[in-house]
C-alpha atoms as a PDB file:
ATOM      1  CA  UNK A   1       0.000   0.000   0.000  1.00  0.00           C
ATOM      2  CA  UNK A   2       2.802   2.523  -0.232  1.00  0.00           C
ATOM      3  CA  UNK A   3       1.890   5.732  -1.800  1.00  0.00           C
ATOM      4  CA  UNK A   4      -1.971   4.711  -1.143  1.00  0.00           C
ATOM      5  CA  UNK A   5      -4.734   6.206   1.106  1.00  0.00           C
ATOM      6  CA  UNK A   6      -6.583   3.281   2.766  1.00  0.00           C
ATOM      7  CA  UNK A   7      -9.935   3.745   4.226  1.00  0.00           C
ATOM      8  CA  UNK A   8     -10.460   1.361   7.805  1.00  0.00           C
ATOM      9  CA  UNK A   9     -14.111   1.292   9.279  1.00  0.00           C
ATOM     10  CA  UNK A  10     -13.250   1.477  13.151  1.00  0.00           C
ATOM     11  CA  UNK A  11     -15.302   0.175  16.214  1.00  0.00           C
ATOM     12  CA  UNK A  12     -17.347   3.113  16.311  1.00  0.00           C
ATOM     13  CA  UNK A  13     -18.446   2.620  12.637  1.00  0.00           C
ATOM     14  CA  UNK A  14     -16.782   6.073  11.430  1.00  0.00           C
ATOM     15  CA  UNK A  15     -14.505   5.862   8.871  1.00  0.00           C
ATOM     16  CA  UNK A  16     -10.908   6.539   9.016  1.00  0.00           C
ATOM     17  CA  UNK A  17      -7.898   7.276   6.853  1.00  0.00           C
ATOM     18  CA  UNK A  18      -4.277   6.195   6.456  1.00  0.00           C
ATOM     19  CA  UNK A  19      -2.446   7.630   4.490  1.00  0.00           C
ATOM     20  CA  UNK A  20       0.656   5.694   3.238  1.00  0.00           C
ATOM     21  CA  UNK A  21       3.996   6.932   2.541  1.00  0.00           C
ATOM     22  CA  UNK A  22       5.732   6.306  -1.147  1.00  0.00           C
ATOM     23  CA  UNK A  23       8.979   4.845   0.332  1.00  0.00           C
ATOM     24  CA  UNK A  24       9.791   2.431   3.598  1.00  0.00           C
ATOM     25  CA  UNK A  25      11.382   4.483   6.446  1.00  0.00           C
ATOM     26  CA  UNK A  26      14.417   3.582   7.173  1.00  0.00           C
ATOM     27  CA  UNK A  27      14.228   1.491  10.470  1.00  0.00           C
ATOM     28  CA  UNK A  28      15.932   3.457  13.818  1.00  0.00           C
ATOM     29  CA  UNK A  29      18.477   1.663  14.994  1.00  0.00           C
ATOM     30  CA  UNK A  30      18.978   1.680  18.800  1.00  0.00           C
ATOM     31  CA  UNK A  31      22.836   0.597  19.154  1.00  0.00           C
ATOM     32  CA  UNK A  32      25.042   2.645  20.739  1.00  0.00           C
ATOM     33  CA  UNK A  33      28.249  -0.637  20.500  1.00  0.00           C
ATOM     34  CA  UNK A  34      28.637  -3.954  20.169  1.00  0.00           C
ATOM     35  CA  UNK A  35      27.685  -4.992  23.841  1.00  0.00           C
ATOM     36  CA  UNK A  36      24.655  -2.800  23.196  1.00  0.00           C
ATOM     37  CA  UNK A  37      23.053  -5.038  20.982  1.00  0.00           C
ATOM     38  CA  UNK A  38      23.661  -7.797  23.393  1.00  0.00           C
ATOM     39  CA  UNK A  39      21.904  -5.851  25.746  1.00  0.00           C
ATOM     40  CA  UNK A  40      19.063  -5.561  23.461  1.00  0.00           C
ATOM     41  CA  UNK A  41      19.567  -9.501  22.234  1.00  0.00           C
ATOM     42  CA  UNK A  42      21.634 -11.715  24.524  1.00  0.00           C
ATOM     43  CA  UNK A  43      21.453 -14.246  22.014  1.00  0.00           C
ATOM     44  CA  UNK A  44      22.477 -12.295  19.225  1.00  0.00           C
ATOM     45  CA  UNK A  45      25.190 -13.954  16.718  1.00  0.00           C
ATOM     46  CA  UNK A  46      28.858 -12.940  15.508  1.00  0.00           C
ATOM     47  CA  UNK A  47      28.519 -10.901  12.628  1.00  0.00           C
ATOM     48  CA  UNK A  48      27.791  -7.350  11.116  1.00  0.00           C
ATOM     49  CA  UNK A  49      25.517  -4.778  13.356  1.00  0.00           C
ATOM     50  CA  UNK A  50      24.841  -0.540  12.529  1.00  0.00           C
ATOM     51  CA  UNK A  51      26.456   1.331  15.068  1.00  0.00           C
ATOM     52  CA  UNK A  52      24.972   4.827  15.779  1.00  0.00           C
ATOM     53  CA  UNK A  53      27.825   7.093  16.264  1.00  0.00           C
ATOM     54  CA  UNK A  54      27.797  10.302  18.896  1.00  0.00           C
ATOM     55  CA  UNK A  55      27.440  12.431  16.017  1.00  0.00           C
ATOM     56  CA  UNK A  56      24.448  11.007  14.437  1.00  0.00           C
ATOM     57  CA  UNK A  57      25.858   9.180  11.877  1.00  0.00           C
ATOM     58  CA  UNK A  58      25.287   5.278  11.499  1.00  0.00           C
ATOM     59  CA  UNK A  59      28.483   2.653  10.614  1.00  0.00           C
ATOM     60  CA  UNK A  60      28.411  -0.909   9.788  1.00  0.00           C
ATOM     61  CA  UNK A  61      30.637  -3.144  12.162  1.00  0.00           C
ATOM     62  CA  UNK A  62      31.594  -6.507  12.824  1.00  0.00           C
ATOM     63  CA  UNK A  63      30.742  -7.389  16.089  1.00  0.00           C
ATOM     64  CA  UNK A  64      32.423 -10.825  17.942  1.00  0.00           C
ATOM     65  CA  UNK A  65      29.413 -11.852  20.697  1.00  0.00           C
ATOM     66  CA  UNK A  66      31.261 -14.845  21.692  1.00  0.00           C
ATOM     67  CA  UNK A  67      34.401 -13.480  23.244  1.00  0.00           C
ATOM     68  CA  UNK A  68      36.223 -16.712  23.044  1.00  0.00           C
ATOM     69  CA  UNK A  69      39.862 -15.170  22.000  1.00  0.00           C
ATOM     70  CA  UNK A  70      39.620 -12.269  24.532  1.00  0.00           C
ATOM     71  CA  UNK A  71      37.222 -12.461  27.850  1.00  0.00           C
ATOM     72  CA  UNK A  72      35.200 -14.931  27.142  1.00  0.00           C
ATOM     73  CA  UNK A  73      31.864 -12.700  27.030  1.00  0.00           C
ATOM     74  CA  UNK A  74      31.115 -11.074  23.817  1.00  0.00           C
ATOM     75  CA  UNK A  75      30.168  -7.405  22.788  1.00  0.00           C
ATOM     76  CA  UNK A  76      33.710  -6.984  21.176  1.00  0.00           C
ATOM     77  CA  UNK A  77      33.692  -4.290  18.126  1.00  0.00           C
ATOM     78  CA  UNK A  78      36.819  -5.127  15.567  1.00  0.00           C
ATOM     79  CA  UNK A  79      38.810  -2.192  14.524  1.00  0.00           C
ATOM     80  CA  UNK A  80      41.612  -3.800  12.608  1.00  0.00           C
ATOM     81  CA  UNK A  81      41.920  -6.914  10.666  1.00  0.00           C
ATOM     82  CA  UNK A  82      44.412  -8.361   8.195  1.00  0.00           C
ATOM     83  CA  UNK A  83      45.844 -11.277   6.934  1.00  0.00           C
ATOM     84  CA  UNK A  84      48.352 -10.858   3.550  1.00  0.00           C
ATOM     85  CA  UNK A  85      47.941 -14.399   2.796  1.00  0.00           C
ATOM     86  CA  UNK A  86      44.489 -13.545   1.526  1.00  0.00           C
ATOM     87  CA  UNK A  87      44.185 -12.586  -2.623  1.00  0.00           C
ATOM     88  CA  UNK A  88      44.218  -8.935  -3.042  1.00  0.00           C
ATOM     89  CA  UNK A  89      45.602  -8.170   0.788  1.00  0.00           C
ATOM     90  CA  UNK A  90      47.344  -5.184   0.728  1.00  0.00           C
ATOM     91  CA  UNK A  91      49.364  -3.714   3.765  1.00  0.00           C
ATOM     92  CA  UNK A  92      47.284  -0.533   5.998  1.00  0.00           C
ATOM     93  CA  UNK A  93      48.870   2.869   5.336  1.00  0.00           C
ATOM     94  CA  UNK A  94      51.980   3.467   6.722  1.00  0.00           C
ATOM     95  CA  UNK A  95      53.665  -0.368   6.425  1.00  0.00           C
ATOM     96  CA  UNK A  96      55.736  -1.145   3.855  1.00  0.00           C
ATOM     97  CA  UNK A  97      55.076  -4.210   1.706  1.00  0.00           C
ATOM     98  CA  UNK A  98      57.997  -6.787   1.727  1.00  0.00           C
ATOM     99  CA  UNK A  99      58.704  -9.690  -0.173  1.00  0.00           C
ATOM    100  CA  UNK A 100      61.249 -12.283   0.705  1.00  0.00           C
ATOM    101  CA  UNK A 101      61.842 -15.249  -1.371  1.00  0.00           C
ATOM    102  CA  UNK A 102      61.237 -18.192   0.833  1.00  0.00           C
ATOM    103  CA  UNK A 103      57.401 -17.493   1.594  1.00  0.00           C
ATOM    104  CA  UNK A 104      54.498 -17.313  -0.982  1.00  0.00           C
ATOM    105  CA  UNK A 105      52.787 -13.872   0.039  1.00  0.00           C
ATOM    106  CA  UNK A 106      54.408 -10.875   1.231  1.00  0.00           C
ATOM    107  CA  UNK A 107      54.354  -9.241   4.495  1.00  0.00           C
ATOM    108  CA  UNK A 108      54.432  -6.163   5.964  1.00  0.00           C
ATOM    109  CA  UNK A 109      56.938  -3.875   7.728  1.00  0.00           C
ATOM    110  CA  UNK A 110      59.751  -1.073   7.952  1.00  0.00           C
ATOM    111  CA  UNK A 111      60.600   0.819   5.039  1.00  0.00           C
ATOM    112  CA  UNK A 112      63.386   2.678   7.288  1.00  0.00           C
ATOM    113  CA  UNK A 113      65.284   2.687  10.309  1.00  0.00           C
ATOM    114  CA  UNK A 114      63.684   2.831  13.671  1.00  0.00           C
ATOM    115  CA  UNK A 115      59.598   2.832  14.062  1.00  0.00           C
ATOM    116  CA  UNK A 116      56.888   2.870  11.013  1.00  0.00           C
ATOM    117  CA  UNK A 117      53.481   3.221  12.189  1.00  0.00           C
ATOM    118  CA  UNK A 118      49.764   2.870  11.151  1.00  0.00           C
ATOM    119  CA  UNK A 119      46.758   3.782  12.971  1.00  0.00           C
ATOM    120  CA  UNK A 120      43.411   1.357  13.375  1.00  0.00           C
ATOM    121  CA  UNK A 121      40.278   4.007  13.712  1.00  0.00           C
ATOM    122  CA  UNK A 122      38.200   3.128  17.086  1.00  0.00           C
ATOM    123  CA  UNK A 123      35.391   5.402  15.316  1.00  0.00           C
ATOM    124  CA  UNK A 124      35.442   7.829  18.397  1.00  0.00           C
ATOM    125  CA  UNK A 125      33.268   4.918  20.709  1.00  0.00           C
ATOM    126  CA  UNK A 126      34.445   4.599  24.096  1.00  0.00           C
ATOM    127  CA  UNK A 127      35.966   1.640  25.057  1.00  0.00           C
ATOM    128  CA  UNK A 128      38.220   0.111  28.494  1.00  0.00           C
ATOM    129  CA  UNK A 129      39.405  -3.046  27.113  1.00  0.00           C
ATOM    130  CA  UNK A 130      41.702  -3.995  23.957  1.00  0.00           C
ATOM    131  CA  UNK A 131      42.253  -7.586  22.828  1.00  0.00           C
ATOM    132  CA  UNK A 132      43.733  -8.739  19.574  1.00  0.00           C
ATOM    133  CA  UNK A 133      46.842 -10.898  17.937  1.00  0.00           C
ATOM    134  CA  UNK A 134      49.489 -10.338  15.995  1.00  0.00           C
ATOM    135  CA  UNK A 135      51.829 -12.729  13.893  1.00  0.00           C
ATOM    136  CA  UNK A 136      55.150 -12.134  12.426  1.00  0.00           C
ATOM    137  CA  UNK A 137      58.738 -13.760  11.202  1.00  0.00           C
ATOM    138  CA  UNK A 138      62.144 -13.152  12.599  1.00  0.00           C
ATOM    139  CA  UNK A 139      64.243 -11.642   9.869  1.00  0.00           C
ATOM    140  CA  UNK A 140      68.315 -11.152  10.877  1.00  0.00           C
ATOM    141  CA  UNK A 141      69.590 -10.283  14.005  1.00  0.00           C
ATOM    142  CA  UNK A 142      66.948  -8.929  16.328  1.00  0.00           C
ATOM    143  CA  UNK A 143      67.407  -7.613  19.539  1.00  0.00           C
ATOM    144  CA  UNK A 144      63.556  -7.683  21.962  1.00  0.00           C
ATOM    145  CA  UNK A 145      64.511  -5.348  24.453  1.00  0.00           C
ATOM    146  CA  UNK A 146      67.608  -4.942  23.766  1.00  0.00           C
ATOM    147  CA  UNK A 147      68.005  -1.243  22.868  1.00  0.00           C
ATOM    148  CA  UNK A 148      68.027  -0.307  26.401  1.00  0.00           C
ATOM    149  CA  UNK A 149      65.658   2.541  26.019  1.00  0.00           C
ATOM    150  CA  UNK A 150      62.936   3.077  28.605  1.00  0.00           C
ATOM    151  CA  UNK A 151      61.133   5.409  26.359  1.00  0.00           C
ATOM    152  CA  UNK A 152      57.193   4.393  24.970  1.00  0.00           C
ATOM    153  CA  UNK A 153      58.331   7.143  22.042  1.00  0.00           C
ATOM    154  CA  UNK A 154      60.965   5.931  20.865  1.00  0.00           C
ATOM    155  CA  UNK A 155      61.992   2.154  19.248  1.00  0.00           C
ATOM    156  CA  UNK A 156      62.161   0.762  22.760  1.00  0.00           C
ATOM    157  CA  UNK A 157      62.231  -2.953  20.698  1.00  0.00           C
ATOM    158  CA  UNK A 158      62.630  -5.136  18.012  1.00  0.00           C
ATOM    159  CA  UNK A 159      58.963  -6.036  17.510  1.00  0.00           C
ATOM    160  CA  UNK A 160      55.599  -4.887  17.430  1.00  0.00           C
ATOM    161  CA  UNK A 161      54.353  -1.705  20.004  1.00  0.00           C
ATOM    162  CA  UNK A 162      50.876  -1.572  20.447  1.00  0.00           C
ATOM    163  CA  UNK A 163      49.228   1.990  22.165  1.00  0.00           C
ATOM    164  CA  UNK A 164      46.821   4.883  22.110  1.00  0.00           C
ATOM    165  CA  UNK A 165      46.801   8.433  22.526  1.00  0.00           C
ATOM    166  CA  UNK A 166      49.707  10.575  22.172  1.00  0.00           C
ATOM    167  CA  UNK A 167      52.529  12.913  24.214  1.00  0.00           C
ATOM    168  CA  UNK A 168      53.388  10.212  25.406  1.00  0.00           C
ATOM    169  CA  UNK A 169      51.539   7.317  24.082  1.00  0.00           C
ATOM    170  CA  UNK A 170      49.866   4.830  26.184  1.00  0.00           C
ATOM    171  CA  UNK A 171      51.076   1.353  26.077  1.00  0.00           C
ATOM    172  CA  UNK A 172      48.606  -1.807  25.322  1.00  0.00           C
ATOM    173  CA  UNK A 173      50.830  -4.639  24.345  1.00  0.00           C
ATOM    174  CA  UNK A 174      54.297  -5.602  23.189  1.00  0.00           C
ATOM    175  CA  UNK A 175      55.323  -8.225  20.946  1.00  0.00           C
ATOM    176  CA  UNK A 176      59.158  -8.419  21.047  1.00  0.00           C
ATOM    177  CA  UNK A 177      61.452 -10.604  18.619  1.00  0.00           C
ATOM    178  CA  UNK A 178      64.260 -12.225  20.482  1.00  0.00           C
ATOM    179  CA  UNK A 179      67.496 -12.779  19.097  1.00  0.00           C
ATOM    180  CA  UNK A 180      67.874 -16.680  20.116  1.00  0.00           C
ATOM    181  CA  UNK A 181      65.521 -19.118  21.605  1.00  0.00           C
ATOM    182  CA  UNK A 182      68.668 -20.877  23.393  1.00  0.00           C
ATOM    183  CA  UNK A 183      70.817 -18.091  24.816  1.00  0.00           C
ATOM    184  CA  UNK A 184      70.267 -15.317  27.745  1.00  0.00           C
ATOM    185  CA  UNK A 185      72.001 -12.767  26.477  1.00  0.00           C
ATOM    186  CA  UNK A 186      70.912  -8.845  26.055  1.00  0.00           C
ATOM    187  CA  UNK A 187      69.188  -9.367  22.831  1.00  0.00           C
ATOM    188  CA  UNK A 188      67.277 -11.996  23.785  1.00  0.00           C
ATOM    189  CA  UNK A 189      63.963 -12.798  25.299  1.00  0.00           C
ATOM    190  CA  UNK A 190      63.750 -11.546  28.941  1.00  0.00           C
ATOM    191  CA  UNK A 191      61.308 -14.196  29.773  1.00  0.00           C
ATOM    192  CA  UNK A 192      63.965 -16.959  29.026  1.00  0.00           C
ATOM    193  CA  UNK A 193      64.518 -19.146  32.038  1.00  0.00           C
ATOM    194  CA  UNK A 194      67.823 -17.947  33.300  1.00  0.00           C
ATOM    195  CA  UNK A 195      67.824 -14.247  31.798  1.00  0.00           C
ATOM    196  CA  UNK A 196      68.252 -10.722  33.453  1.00  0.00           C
ATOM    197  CA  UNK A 197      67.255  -8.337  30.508  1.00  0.00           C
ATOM    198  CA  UNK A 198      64.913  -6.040  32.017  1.00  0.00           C
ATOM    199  CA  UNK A 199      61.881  -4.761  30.011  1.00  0.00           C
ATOM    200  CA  UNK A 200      60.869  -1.111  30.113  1.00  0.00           C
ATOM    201  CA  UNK A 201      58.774   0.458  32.854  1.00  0.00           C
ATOM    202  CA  UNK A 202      56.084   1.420  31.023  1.00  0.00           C
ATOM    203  CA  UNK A 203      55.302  -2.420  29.397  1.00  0.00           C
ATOM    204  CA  UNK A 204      55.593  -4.421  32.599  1.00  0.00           C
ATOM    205  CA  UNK A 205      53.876  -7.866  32.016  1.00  0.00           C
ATOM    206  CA  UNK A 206      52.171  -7.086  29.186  1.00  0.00           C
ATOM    207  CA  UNK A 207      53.947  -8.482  26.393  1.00  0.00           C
ATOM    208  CA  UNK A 208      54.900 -11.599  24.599  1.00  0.00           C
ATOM    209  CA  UNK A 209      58.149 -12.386  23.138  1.00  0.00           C
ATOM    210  CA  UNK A 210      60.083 -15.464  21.236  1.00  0.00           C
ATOM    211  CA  UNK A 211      62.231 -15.990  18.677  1.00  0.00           C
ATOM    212  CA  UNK A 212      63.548 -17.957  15.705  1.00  0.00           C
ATOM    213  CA  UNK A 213      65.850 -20.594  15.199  1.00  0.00           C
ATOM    214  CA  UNK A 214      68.381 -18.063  15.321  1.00  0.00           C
ATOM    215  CA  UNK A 215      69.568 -14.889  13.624  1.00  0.00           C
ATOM    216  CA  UNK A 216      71.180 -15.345  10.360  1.00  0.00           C
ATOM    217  CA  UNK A 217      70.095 -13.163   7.605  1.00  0.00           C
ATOM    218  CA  UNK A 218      66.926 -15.315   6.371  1.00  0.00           C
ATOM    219  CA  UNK A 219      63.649 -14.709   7.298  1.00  0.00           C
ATOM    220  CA  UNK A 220      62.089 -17.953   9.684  1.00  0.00           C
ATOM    221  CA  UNK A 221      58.820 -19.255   7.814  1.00  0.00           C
ATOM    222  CA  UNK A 222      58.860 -22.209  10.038  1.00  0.00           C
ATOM    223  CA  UNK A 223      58.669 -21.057  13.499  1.00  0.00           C
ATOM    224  CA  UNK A 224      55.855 -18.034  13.809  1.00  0.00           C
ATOM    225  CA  UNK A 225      56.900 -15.333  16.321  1.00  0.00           C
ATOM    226  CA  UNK A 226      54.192 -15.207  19.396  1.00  0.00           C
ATOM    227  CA  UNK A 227      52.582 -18.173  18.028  1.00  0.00           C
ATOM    228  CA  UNK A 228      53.217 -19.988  21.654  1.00  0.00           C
ATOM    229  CA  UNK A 229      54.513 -23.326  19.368  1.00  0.00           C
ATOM    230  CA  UNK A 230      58.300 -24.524  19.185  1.00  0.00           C
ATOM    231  CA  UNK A 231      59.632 -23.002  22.876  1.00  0.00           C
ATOM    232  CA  UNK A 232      62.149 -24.671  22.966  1.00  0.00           C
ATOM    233  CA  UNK A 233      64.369 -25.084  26.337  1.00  0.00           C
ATOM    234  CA  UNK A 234      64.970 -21.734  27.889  1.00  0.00           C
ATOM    235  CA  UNK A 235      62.294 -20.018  25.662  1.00  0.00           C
ATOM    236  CA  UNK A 236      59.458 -22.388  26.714  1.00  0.00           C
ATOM    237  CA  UNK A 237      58.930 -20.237  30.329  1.00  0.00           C
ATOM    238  CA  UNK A 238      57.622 -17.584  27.138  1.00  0.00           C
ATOM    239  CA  UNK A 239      55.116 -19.628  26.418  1.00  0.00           C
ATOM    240  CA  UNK A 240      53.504 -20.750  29.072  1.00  0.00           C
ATOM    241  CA  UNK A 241      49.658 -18.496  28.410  1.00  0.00           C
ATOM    242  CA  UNK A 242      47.658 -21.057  26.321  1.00  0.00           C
ATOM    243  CA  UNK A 243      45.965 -17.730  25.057  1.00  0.00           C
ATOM    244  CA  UNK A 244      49.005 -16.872  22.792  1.00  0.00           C
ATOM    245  CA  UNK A 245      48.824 -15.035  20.710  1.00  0.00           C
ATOM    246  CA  UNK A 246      46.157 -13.483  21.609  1.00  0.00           C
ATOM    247  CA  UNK A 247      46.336 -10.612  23.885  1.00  0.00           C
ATOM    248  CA  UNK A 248      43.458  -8.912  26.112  1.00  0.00           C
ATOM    249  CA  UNK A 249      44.442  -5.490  27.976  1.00  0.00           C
ATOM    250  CA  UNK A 250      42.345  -3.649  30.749  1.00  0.00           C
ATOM    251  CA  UNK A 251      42.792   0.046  30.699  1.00  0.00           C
ATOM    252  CA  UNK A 252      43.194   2.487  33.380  1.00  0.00           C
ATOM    253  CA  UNK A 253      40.462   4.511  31.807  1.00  0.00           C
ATOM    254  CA  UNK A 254      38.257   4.806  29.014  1.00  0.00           C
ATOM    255  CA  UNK A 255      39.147   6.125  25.663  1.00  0.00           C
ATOM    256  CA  UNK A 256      37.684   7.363  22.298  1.00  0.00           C
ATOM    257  CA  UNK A 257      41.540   6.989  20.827  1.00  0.00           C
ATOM    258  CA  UNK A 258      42.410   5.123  17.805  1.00  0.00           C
ATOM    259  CA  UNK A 259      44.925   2.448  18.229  1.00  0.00           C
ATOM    260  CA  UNK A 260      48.622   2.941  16.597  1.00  0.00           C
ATOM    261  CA  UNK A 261      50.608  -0.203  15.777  1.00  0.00           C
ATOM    262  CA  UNK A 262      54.207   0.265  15.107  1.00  0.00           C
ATOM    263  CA  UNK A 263      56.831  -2.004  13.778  1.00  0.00           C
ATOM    264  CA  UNK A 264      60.220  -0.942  15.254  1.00  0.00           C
ATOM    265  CA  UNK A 265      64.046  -1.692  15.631  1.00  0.00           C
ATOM    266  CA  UNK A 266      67.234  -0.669  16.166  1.00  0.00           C
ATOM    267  CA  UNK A 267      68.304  -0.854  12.675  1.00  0.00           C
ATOM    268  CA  UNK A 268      67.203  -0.632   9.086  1.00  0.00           C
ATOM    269  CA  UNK A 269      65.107  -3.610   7.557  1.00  0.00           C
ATOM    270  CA  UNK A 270      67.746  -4.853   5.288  1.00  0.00           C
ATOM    271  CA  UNK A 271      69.486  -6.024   8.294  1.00  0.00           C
ATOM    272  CA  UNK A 272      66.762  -6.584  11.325  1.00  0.00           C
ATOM    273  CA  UNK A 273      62.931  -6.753  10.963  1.00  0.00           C
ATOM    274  CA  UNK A 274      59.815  -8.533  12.399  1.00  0.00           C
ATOM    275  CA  UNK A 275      57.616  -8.341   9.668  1.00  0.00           C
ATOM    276  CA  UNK A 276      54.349  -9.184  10.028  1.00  0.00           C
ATOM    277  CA  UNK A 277      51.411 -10.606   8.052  1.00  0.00           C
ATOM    278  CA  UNK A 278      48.145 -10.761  10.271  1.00  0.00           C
ATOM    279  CA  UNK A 279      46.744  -8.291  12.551  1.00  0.00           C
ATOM    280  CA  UNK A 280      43.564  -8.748  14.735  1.00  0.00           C
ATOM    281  CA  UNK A 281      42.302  -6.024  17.182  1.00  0.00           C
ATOM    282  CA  UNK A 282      38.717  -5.682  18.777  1.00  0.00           C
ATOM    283  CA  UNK A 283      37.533  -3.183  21.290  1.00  0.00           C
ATOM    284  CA  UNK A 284      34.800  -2.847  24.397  1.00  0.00           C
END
């Protein structure tokens, strides 16, 4: 009946009117986030919701409502998601796309010395908690903490830095790249059994690291960094959270801030890297 008048006889035998509009209105949607709509639906599904934004305007997200990988309750919005092994993947402005001849799809990193950052947008919702995974490759001779540098600004180590906000930036996790899975030395992981390398202030238990076979100038295809698999000796006290690699971060407050990922080291990727080629990150 769109566009028609329609004529109803009601109980009191007078006739009434409705008049019909020409086009469906569009439906209001009530959801604020992702753990709105599980207010509204406690049994909704995983999958794609509208988000009304605090400016009016509506976005489509993917919503996780089982939790599994991070808290185990769902509402979780994803900001960030990549995988290079999937046709047409491309690497999210700011990473460099690398190729190395012993792997069948390139990766992404450092096109220079020290950090190269990209930024995943949190669409201005507030959020408290951060979970998410990263996976990369040892490349060369890298050094975890080993730069000595207890500064969140700078490349404090050879790995992936995970904040938000700015001046300084707020830390949320650390993956770190060891040098050796068997040794204790300064470049190496300080959560092998045995090792006194101290990790920066500002990271404190939140971080993973592991490394390769060892650091020759090949990238490792078959041991995944922060995978939790192939700790050997010393390096298995790394791996000992069956959650690896997935990460989940409380925060000290709540944000609006998008979240920057950085790939850093001490020196230039023709020598050192971590590259990396998926990237997970959800938000409540």
């Amino acid at each position: 009946n769109l566009g028609n008048i329609v004529a109803i006889i009601g109980n009191d035998n007078r006739q009434k009117y409705i008049i019909c509009p020409s086009t469906l209105l569009t439906q209001c949607n009530p959801f604020s986030s992702c753990n709105d709509v599980l207010v509204h639906n406690s049994s909704a599904s995983s999958g794609y919701y509208d988000v009304n934004l605090s400016n009016g305007s509506v976005i489509t997200v993917y919503c996780d409502m089982d939790g599994d990988n991070c808290d185990g309750e769902g509402g979780w919005i994803r900001v960030a998601q990549l995988n290079m092994s999937e046709p047409g993947a491309t690497c999210p402005p700011g990473l460099t796309l690398q190729n190395y001849n012993n792997i069948d799809h390139s990766l992404c990193g450092r096109s220079s010395y020290g950090c190269n950052s990209t930024f995943f947008s949190t669409y201005g919702l507030n959020y408290t908690k951060v979970c998410g995974k990263v996976r990369g490759y040892q490349f060369g001779h890298i050094d975890a903490f080993g730069t000595g540098t207890n500064n969140i600004d700078s490349h404090y180590v050879d790995g992936i830095s995970i904040t938000y906000g700015n001046n300084p930036r707020q830390h949320i996790w650390t993956y770190a790249g060891g040098d050796r899975e068997f040794n204790i030395g300064g470049g190496d992981c300080p959560c092998n059994s045995g090792s006194s390398v101290v990790v920066p202030t500002f990271v404190g238990n939140d971080y993973y690291c592991e490394s390769g076979p060892g650091n020759s100038g090949i990238l490792y295809v078959e041991d995944f960094l922060w995978d939790g698999q192939q700790c050997n000796g010393i390096e298995s006290t790394c791996c000992t959270n069956p959650n690896m690699p997935w990460f989940l971060k409380s925060l000290n407050e709540t944000t609006t801030d998008d979240i920057e990922l950085r790939v850093c080291a001490g020196s230039s990727p023709t020598s050192e890297e971590t590259p990396l080629d998926i990237i997970e990150i959800y938000i409540k």
